[in-house]
Protein backbone atom coordinates (compact mmCIF):
# COMPACT_ATOMS: atom_id res chain seq x y z
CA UNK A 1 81.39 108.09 111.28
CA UNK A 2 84.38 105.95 109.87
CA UNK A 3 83.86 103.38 113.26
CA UNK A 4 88.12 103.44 113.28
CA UNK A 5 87.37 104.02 116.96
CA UNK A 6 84.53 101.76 117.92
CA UNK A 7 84.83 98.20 119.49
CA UNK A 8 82.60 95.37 118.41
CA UNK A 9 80.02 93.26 119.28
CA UNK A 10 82.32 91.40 121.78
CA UNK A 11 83.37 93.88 123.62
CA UNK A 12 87.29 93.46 123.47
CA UNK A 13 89.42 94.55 120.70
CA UNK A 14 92.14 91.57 120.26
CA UNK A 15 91.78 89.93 123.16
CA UNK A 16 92.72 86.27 123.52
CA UNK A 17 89.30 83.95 123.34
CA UNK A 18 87.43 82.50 126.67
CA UNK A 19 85.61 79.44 126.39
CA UNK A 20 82.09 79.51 128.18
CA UNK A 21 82.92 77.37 130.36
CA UNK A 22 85.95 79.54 131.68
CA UNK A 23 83.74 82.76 131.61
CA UNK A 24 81.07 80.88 133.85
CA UNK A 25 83.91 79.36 136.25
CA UNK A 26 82.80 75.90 135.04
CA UNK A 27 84.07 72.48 134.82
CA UNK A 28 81.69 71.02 132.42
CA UNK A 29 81.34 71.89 128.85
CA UNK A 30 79.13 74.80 127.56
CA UNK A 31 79.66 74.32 124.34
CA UNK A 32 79.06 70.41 124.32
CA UNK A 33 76.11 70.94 126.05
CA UNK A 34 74.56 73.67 124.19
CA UNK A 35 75.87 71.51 121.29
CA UNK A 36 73.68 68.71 122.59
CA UNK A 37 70.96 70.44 123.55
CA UNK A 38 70.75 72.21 119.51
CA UNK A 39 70.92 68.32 118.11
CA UNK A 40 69.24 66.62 120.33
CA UNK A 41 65.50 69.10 119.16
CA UNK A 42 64.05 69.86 122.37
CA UNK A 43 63.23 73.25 121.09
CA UNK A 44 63.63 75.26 118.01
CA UNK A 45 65.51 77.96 119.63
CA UNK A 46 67.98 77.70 122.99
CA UNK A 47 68.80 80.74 124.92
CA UNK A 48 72.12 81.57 125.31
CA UNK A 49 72.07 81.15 129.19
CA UNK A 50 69.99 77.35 128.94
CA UNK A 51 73.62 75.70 128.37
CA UNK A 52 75.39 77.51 131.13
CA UNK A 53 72.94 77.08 133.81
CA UNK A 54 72.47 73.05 132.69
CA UNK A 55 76.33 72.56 133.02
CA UNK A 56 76.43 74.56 136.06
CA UNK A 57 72.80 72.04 137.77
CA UNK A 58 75.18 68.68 136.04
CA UNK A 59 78.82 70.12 137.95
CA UNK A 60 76.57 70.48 141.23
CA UNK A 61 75.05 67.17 140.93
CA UNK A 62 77.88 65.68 140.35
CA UNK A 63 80.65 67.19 142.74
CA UNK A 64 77.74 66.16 145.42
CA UNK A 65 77.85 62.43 144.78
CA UNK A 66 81.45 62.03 144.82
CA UNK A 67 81.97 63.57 147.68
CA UNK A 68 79.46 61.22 149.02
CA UNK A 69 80.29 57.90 147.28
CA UNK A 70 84.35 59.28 148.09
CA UNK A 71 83.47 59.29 152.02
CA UNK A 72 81.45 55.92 151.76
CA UNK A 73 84.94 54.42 150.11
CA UNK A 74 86.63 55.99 153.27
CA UNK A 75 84.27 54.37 155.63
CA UNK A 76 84.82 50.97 153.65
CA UNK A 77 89.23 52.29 153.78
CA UNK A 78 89.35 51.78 150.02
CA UNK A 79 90.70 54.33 148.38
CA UNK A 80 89.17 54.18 144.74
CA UNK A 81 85.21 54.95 144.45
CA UNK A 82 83.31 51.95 142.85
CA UNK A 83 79.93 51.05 141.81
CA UNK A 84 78.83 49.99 145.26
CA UNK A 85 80.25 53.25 147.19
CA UNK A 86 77.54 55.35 144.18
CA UNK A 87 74.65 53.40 145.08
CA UNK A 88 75.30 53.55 148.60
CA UNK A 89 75.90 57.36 148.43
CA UNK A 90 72.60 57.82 146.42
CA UNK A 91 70.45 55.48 148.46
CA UNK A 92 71.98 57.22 151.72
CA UNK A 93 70.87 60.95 150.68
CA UNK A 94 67.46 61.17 150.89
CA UNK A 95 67.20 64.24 147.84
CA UNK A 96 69.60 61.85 145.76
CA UNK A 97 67.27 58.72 146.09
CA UNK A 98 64.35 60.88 145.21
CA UNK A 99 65.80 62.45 142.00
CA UNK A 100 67.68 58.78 141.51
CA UNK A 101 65.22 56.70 142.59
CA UNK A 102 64.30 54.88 139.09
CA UNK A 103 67.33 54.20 138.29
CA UNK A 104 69.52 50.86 138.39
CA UNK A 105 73.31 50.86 139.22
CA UNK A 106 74.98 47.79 137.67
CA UNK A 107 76.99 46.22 140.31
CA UNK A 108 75.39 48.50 142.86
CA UNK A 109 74.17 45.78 145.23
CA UNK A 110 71.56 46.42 147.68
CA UNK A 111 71.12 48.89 151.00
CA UNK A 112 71.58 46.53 153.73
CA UNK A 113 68.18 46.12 155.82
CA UNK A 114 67.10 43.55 157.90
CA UNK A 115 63.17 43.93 159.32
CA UNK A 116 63.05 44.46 163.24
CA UNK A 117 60.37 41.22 163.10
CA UNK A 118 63.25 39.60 162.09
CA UNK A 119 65.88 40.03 164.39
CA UNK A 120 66.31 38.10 167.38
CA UNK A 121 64.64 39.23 170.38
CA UNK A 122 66.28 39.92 173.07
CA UNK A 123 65.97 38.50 176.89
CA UNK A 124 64.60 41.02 179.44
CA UNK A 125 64.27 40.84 183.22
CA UNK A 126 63.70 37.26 184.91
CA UNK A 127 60.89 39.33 186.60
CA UNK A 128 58.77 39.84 183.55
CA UNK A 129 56.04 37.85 181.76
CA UNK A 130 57.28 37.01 178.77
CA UNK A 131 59.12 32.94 179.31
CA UNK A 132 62.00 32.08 177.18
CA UNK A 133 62.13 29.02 175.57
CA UNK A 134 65.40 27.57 177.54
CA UNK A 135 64.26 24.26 179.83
């Protein structure tokens, strides 16, 4: 009954401390986030979990759009990522524009669309009805 024998509430006797974020295989913070997510009053309790499932949804997220804003700086052969390759990465994915699509990138620019009414048309057959406008 002396407990000389017993380990506690961690589970390891002496062993060397693991952040949450190394225990979960994580890049992002646990810690900060759960920090943030204590100060920031959303609730008056947060489970233990809520901070390690949020960093894992944010390390998703974002190892998703830089792989896609890192290929559109490949198809453009630059090789640093910039404002315009995010945008076009975003506005590209369809789930990404949905779950981005309020937002405004500073120096994003615009997708680049031109409306078929616009375009020139083109010259068919001499056989058909439709005259061009050559004399």
């Amino acid at each position: 009954m002396s407990g000389k024998g017993k380990i506690g509430k961690g589970g390891k006797k002496g062993g060397k401390a693991m952040s949450r974020s190394k225990r979960a295989d994580l890049n992002f913070p646990v810690g900060r986030i759960a920090r943030f997510l204590k100060k920031g009053r959303y609730s008056a309790r947060i489970g233990a979990a809520a901070p390690v499932y949020l960093a894992a949804v944010l390390e998703y997220l974002t190892a998703e759009l830089l792989e896609l804003a890192g290929n559109a700086s490949k198809d453009h052969k630059k090789t640093r990522i910039n404002p315009r390759h995010i945008q076009l990465a975003i506005r590209n994915d369809e789930e990404l524009n949905h779950l981005l699509s309020g937002i405004t990138i500073a120096a994003g620019g615009v997708i680049p669309n031109i409306q078929p009414v616009l375009l020139p048309k083109t010259k068919g057959k001499k056989g058909e009805a439709g005259h061009s406008q050559e004399y």
